[in-house]
PDB file of N, CA and C in Angstrom:
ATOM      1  N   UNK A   1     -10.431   6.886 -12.752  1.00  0.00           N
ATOM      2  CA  UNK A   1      -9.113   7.428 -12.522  1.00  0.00           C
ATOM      3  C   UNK A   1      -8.059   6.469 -13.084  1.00  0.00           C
ATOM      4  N   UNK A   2      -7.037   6.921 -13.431  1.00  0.00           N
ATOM      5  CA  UNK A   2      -6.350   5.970 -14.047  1.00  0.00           C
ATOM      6  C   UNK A   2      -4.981   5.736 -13.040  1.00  0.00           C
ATOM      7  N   UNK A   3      -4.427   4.576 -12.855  1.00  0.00           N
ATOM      8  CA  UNK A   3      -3.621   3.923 -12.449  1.00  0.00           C
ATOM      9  C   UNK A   3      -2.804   3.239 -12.913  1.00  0.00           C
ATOM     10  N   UNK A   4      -1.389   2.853 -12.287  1.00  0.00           N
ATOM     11  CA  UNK A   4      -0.219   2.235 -12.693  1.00  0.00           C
ATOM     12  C   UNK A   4       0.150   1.292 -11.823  1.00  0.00           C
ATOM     13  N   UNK A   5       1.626   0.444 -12.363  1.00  0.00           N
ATOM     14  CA  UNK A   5       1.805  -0.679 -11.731  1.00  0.00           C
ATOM     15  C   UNK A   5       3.239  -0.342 -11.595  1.00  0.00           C
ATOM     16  N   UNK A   6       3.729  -1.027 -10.522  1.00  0.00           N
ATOM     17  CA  UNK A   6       5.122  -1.790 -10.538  1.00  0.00           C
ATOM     18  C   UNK A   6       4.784  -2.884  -9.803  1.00  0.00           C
ATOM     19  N   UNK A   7       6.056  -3.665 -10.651  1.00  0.00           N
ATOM     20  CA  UNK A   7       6.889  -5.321 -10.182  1.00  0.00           C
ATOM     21  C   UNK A   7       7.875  -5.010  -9.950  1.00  0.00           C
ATOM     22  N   UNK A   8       7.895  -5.778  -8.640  1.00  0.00           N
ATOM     23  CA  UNK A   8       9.597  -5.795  -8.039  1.00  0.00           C
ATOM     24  C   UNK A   8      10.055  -7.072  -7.499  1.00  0.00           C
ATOM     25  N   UNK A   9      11.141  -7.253  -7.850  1.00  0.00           N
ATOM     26  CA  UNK A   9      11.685  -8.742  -7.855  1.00  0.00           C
ATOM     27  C   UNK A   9      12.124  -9.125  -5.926  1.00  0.00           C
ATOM     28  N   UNK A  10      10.973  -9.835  -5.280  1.00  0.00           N
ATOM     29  CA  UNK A  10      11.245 -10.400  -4.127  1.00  0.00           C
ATOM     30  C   UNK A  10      12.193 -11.710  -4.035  1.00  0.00           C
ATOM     31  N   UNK A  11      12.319 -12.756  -4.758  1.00  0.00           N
ATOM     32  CA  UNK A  11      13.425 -13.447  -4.814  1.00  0.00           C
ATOM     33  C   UNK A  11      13.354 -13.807  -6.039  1.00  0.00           C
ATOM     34  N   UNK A  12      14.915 -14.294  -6.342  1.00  0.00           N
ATOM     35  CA  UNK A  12      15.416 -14.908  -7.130  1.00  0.00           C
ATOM     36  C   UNK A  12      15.615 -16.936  -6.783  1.00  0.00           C
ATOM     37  N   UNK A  13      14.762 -17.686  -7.019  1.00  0.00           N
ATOM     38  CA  UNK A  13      15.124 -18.974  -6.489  1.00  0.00           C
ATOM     39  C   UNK A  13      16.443 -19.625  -7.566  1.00  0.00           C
ATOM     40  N   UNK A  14      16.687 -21.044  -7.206  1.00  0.00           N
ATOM     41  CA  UNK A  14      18.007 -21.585  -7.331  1.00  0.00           C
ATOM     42  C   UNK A  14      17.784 -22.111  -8.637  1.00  0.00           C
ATOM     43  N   UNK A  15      16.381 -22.375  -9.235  1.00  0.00           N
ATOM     44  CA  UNK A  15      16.514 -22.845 -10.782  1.00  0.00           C
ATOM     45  C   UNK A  15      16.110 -21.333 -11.574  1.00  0.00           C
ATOM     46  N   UNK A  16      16.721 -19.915 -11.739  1.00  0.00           N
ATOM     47  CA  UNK A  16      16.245 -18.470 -11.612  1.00  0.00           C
ATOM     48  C   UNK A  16      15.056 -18.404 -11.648  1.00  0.00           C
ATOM     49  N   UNK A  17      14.307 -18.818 -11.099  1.00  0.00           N
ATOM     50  CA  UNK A  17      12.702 -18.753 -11.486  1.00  0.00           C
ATOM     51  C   UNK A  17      12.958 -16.812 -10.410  1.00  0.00           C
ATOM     52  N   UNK A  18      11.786 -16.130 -10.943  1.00  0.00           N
ATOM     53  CA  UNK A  18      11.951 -15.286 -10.259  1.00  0.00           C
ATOM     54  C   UNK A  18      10.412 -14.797 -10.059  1.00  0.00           C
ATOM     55  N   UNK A  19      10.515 -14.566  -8.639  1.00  0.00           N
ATOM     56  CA  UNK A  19       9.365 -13.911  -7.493  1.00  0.00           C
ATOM     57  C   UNK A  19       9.371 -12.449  -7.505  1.00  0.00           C
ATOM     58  N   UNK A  20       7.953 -11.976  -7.963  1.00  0.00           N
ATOM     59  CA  UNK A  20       7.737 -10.608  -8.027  1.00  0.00           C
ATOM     60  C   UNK A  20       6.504 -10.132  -7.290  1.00  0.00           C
ATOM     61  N   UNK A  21       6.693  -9.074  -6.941  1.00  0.00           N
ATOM     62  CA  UNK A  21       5.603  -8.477  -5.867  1.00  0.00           C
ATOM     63  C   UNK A  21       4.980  -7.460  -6.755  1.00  0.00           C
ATOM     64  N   UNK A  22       3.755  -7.331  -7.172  1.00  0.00           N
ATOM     65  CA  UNK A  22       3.179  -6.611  -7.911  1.00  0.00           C
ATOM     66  C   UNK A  22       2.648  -5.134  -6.851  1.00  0.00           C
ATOM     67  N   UNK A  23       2.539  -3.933  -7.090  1.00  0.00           N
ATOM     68  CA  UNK A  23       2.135  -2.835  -6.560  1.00  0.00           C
ATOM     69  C   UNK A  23       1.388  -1.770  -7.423  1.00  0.00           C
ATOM     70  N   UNK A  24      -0.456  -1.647  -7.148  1.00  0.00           N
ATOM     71  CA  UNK A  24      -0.487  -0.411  -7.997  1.00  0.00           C
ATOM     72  C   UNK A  24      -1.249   0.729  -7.435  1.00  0.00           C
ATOM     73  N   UNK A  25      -0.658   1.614  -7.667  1.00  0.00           N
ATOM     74  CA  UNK A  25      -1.206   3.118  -7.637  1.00  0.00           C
ATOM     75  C   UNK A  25      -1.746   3.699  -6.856  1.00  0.00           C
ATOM     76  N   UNK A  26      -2.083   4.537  -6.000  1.00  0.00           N
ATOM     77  CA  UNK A  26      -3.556   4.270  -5.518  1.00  0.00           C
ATOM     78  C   UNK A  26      -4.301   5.101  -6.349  1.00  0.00           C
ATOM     79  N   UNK A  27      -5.446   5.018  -5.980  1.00  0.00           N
ATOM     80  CA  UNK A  27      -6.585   5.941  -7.078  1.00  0.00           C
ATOM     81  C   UNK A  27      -6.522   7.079  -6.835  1.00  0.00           C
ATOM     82  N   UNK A  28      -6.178   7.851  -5.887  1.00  0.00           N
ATOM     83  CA  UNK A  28      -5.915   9.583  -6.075  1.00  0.00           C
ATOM     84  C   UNK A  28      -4.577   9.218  -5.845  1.00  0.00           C
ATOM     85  N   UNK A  29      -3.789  10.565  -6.906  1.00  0.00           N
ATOM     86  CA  UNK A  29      -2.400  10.850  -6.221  1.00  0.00           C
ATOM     87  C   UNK A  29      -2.448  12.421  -6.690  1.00  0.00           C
ATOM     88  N   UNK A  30      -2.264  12.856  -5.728  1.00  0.00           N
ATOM     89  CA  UNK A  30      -2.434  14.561  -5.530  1.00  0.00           C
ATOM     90  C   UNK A  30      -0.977  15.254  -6.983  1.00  0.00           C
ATOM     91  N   UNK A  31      -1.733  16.247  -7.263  1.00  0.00           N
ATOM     92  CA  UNK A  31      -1.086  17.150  -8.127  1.00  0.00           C
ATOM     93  C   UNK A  31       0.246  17.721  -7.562  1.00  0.00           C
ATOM     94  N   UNK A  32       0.883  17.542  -6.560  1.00  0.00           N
ATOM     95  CA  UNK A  32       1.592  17.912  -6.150  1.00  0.00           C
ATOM     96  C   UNK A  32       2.868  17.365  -6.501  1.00  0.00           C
ATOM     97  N   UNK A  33       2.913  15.590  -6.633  1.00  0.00           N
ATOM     98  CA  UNK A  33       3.643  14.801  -7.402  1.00  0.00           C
ATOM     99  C   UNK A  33       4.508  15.374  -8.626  1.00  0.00           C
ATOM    100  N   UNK A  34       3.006  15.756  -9.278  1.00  0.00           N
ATOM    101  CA  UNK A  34       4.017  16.302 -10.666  1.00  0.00           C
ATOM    102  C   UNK A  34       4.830  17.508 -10.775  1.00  0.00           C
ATOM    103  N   UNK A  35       4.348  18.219  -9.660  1.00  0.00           N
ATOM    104  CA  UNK A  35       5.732  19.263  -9.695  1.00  0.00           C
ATOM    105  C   UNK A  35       6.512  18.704  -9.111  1.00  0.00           C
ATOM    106  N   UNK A  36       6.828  17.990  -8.152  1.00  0.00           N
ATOM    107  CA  UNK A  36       7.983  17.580  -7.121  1.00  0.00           C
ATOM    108  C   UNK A  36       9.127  16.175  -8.523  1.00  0.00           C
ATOM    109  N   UNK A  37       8.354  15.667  -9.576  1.00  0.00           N
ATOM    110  CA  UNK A  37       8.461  14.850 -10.830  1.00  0.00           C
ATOM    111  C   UNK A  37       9.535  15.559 -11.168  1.00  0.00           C
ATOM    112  N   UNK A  38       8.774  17.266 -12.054  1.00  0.00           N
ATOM    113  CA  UNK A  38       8.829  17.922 -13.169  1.00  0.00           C
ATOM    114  C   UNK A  38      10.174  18.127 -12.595  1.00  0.00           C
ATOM    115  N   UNK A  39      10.437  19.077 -11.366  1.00  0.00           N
ATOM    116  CA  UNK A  39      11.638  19.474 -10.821  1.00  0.00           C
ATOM    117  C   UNK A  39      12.683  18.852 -10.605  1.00  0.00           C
ATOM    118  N   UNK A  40      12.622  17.280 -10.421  1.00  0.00           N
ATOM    119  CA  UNK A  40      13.879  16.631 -10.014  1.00  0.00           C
ATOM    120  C   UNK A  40      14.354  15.825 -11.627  1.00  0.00           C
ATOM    121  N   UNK A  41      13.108  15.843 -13.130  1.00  0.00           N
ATOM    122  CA  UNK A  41      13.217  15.657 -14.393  1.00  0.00           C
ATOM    123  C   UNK A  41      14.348  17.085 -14.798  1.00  0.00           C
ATOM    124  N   UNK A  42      13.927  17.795 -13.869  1.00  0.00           N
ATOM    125  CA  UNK A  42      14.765  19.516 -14.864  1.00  0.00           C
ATOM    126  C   UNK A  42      16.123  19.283 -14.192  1.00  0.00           C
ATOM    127  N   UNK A  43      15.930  18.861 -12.934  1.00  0.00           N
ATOM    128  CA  UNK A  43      17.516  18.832 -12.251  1.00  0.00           C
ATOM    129  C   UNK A  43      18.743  17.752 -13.258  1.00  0.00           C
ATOM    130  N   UNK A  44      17.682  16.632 -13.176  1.00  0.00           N
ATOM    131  CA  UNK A  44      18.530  15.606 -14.039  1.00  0.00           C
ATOM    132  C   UNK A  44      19.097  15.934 -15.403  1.00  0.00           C
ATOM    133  N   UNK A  45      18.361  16.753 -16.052  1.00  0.00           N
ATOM    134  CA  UNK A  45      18.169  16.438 -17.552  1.00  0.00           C
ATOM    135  C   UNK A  45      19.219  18.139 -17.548  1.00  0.00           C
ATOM    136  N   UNK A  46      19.012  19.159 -16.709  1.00  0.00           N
ATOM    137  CA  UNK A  46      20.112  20.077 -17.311  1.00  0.00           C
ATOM    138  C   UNK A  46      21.246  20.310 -17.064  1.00  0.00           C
ATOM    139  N   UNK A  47      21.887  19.110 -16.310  1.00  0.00           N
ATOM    140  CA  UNK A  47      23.248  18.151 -16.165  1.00  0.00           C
ATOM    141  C   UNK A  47      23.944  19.599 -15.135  1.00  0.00           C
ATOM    142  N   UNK A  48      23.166  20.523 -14.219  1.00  0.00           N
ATOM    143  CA  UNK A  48      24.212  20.908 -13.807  1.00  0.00           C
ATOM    144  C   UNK A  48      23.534  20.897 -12.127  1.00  0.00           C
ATOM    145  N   UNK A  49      23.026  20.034 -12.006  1.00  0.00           N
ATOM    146  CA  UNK A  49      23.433  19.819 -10.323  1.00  0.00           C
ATOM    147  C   UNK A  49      24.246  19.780  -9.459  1.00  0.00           C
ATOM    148  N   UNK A  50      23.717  20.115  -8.117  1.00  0.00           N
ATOM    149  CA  UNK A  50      24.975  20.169  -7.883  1.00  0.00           C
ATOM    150  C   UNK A  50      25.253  18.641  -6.529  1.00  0.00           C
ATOM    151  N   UNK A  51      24.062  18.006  -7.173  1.00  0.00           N
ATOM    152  CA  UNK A  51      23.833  16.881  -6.263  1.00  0.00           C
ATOM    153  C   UNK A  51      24.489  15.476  -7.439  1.00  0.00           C
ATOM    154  N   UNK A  52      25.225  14.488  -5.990  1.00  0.00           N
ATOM    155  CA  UNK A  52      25.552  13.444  -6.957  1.00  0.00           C
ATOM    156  C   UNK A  52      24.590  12.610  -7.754  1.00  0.00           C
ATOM    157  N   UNK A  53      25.051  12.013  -8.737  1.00  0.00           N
ATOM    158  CA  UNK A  53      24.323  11.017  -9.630  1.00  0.00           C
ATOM    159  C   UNK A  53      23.385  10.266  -8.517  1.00  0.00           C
ATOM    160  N   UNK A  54      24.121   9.741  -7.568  1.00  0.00           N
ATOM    161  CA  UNK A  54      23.778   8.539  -6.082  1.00  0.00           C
ATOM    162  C   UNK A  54      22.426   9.251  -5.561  1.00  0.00           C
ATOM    163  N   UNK A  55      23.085  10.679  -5.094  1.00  0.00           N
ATOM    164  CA  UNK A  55      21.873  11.774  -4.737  1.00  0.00           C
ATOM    165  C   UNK A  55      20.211  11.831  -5.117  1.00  0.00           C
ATOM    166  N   UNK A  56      21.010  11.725  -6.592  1.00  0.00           N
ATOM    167  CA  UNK A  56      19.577  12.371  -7.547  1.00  0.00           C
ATOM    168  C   UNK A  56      18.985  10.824  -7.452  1.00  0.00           C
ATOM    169  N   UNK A  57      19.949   9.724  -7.727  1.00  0.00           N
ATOM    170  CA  UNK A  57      18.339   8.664  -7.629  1.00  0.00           C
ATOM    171  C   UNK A  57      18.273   7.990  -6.756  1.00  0.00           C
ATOM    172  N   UNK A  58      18.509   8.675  -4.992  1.00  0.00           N
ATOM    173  CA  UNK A  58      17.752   8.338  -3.999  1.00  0.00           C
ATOM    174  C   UNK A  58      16.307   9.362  -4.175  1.00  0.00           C
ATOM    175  N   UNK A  59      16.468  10.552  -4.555  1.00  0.00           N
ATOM    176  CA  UNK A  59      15.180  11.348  -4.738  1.00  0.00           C
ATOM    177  C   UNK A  59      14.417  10.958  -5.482  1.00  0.00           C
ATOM    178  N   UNK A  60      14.691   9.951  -6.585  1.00  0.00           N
ATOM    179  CA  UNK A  60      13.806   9.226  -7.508  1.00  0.00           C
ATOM    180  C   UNK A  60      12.872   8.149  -6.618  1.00  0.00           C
ATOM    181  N   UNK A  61      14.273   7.678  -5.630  1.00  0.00           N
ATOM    182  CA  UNK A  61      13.397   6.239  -5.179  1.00  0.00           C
ATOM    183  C   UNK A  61      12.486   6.599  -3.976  1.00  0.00           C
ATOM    184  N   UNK A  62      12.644   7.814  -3.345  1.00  0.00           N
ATOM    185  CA  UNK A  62      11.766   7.880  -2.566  1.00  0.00           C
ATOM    186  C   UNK A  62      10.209   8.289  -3.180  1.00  0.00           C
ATOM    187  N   UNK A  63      10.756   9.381  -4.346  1.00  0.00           N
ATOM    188  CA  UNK A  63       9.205   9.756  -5.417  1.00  0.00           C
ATOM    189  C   UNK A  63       8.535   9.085  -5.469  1.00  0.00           C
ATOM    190  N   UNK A  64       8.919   7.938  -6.022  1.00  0.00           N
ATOM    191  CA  UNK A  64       8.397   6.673  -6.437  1.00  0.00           C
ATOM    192  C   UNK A  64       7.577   5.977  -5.506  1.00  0.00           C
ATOM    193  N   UNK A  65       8.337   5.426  -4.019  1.00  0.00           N
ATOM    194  CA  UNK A  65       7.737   5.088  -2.834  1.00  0.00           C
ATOM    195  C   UNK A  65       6.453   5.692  -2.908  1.00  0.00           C
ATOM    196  N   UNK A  66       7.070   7.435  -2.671  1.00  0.00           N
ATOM    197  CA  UNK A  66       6.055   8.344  -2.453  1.00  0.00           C
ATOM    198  C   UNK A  66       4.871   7.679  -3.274  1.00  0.00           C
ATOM    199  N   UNK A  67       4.610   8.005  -4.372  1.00  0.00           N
ATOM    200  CA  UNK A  67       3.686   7.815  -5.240  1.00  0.00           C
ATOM    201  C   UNK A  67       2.726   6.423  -5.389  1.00  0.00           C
ATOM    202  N   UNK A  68       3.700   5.225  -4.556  1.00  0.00           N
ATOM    203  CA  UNK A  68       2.657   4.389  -4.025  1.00  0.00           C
ATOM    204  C   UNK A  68       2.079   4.331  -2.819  1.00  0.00           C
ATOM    205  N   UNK A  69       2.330   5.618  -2.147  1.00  0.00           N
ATOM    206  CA  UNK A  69       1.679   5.881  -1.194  1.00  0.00           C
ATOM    207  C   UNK A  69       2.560   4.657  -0.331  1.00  0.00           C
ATOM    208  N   UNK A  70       3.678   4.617   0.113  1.00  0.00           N
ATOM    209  CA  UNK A  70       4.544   3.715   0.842  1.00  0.00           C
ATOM    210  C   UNK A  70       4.177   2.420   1.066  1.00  0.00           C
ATOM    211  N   UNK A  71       3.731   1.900   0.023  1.00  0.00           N
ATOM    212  CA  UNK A  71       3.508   0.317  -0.241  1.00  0.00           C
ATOM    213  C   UNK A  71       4.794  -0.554   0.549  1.00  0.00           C
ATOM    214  N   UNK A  72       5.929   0.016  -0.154  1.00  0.00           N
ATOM    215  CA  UNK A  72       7.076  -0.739  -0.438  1.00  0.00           C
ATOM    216  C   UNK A  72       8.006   0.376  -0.087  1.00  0.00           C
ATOM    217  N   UNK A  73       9.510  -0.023   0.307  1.00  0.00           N
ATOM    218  CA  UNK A  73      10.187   0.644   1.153  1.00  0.00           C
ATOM    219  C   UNK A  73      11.452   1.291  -0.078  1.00  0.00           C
ATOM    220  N   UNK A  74      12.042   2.469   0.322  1.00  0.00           N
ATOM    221  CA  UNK A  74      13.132   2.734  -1.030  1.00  0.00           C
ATOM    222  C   UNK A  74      13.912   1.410  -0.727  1.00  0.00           C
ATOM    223  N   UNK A  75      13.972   0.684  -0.054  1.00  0.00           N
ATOM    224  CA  UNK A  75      15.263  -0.180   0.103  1.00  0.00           C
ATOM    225  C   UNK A  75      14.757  -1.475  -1.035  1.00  0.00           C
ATOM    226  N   UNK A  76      13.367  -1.886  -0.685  1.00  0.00           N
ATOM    227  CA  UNK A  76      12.793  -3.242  -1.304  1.00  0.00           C
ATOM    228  C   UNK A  76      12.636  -2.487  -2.912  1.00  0.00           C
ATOM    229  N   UNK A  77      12.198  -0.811  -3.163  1.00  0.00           N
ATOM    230  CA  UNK A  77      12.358  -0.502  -4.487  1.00  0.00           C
ATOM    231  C   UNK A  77      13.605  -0.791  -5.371  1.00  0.00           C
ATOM    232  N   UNK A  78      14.795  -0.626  -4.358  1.00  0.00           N
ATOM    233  CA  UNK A  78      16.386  -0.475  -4.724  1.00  0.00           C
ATOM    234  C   UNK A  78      16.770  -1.885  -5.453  1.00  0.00           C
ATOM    235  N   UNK A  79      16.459  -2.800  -4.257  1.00  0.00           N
ATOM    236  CA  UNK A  79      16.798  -4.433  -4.758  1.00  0.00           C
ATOM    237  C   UNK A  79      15.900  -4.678  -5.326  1.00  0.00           C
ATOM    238  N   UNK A  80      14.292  -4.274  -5.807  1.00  0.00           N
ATOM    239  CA  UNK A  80      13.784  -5.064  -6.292  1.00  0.00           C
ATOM    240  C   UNK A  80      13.632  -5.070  -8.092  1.00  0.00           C
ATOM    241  N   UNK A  81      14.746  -3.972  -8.259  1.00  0.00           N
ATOM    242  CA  UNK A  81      14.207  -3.299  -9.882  1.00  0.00           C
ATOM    243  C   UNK A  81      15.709  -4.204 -10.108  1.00  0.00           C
ATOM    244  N   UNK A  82      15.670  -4.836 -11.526  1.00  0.00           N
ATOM    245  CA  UNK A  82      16.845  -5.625 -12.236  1.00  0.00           C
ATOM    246  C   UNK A  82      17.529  -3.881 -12.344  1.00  0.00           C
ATOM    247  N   UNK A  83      18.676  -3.906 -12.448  1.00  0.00           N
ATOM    248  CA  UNK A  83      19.838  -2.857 -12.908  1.00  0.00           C
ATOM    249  C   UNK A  83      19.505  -2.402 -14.465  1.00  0.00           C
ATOM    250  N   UNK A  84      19.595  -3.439 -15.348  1.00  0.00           N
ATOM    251  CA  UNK A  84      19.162  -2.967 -16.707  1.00  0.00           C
ATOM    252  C   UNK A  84      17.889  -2.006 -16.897  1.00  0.00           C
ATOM    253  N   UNK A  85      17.204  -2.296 -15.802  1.00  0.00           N
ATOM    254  CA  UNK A  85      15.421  -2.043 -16.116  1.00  0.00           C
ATOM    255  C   UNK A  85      15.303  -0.560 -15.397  1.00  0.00           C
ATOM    256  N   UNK A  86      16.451  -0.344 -14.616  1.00  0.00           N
ATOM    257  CA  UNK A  86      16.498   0.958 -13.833  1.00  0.00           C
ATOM    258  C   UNK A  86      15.704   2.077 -14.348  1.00  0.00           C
ATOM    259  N   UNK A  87      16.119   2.156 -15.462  1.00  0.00           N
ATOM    260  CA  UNK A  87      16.028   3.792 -16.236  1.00  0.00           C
ATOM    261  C   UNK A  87      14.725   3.729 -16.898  1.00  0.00           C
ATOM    262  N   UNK A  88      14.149   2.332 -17.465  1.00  0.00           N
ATOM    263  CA  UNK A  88      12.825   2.289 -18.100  1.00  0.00           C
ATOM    264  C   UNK A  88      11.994   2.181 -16.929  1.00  0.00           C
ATOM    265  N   UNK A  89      12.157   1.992 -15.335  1.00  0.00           N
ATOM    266  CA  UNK A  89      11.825   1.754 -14.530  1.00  0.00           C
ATOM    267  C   UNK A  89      11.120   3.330 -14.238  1.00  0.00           C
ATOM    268  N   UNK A  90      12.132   4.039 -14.133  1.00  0.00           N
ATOM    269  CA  UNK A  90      12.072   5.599 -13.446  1.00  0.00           C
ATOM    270  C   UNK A  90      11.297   6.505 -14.813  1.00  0.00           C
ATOM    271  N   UNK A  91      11.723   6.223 -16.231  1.00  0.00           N
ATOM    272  CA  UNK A  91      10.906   6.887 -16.849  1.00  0.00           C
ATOM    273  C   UNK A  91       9.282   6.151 -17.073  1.00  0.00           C
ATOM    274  N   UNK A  92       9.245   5.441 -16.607  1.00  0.00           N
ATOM    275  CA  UNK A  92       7.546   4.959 -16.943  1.00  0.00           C
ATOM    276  C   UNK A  92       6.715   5.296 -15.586  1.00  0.00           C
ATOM    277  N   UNK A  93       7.243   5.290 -14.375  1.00  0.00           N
ATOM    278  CA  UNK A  93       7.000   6.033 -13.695  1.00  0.00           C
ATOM    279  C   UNK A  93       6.862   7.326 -13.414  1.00  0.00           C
ATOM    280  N   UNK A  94       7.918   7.648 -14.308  1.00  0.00           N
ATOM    281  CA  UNK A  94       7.590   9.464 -14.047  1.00  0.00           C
ATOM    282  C   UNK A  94       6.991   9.533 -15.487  1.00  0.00           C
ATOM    283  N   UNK A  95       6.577   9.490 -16.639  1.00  0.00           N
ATOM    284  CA  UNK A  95       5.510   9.738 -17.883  1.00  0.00           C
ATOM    285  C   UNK A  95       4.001   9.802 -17.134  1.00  0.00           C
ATOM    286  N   UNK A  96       3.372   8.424 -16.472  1.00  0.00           N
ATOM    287  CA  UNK A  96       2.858   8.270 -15.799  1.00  0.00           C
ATOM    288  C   UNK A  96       2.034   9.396 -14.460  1.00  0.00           C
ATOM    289  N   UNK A  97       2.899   9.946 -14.243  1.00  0.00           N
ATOM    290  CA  UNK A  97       2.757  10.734 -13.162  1.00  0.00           C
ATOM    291  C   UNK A  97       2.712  12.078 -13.794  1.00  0.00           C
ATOM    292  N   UNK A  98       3.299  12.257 -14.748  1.00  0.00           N
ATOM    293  CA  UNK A  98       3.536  13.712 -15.502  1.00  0.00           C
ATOM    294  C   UNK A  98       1.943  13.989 -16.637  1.00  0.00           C
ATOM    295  N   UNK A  99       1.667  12.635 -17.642  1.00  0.00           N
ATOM    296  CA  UNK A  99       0.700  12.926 -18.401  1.00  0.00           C
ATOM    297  C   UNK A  99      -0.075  11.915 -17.975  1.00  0.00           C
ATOM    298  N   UNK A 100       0.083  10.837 -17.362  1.00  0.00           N
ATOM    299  CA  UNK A 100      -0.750   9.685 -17.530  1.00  0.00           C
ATOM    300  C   UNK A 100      -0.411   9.126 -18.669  1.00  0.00           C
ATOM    301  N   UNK A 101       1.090   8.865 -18.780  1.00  0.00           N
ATOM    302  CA  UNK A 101       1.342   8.195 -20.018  1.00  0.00           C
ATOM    303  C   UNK A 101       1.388   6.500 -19.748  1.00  0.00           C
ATOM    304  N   UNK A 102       1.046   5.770 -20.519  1.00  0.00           N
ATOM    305  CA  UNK A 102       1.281   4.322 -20.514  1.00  0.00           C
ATOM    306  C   UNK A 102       1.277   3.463 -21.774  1.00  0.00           C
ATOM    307  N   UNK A 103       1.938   2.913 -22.003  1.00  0.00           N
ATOM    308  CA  UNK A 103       1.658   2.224 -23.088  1.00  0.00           C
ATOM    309  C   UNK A 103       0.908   1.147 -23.959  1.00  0.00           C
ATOM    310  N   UNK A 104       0.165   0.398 -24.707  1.00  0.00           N
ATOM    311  CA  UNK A 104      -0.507  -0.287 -24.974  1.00  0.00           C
ATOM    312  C   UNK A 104      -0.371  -1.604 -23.968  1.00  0.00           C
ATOM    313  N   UNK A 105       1.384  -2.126 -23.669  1.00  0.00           N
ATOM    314  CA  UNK A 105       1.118  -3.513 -23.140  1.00  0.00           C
ATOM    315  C   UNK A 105       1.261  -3.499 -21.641  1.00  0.00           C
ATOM    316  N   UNK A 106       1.543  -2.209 -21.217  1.00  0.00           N
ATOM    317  CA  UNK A 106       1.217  -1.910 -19.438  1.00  0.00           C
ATOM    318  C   UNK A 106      -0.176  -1.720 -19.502  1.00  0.00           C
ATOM    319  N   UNK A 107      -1.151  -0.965 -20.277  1.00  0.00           N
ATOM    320  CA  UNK A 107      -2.196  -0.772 -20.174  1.00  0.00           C
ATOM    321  C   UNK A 107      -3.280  -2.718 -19.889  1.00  0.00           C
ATOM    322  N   UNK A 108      -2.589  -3.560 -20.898  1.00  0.00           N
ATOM    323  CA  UNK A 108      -3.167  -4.346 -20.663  1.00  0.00           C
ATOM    324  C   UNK A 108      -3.119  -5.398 -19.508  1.00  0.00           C
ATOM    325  N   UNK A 109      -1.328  -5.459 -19.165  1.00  0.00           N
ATOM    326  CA  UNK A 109      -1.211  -6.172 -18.086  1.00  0.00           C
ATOM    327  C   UNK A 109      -1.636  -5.519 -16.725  1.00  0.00           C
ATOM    328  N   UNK A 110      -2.072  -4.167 -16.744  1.00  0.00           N
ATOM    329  CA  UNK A 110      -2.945  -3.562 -15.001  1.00  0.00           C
ATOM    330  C   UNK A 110      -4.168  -4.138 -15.941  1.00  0.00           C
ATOM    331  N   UNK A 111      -4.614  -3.982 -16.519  1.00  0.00           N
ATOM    332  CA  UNK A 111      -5.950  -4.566 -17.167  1.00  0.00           C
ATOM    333  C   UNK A 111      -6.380  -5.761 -16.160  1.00  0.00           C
ATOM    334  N   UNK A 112      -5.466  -6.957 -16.793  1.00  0.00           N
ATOM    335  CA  UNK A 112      -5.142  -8.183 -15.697  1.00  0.00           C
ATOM    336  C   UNK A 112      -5.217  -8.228 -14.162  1.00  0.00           C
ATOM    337  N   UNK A 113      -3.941  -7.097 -13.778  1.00  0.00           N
ATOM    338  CA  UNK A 113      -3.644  -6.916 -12.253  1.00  0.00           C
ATOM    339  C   UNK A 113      -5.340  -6.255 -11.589  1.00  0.00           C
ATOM    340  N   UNK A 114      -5.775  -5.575 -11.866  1.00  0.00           N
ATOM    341  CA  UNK A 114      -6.859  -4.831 -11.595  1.00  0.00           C
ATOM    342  C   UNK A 114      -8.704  -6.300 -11.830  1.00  0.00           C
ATOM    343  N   UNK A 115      -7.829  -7.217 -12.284  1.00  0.00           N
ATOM    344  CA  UNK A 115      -9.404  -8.168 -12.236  1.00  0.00           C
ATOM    345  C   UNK A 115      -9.172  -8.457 -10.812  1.00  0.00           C
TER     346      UNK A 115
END
């Protein structure tokens, strides 16, 4: 079965060294995901919701939770993703969940996480 990862930044220390909490997948995640994905991808993407921007990506961060099977809390997801990384954050997660998409150098670093 194939599986995914997230890192999420638990602290930041005083020389920036930075502390990350690794999380992956579990080995089943029910088909149900990808419609509950597909639907909140169609909400976003055909710009006429009627839910705020704020709205739509608390429903992301709970998906997400969801999908690690509540490893980690939306709150520790919220602080733990850098701001820049947000959006590559939410689409590699949802590719993932939609085709089993991943890319060559995630493929290798769960490679790692998974010894």
């Amino acid at each position: 079965m194939k599986r995914n990862f997230i890192r999420l930044v638990k602290e930041v220390k005083s020389n920036d060294e930075v502390e990350f909490a690794t999380y992956v997948t579990p080995v089943f995640i029910s088909t149900d995901i990808v419609f509950e994905a597909a639907d909140i991808v169609a909400e976003i993407e055909s710009g006429k919701s009627k839910k705020t921007e704020r709205e739509l990506y608390e429903i992301m961060y709970e998906l997400i939770v969801r999908i690690y099977n509540n490893q980690f809390t939306v709150e520790e997801l919220r602080k733990g993703i850098s701001a820049p990384m947000l959006q590559d954050t939410f689409t590699e997660q949802i590719q993932f969940i939609a085709a089993g998409a991943m890319d060559d150098e995630r493929k290798k670093q769960l490679k790692e996480i998974l010894k």
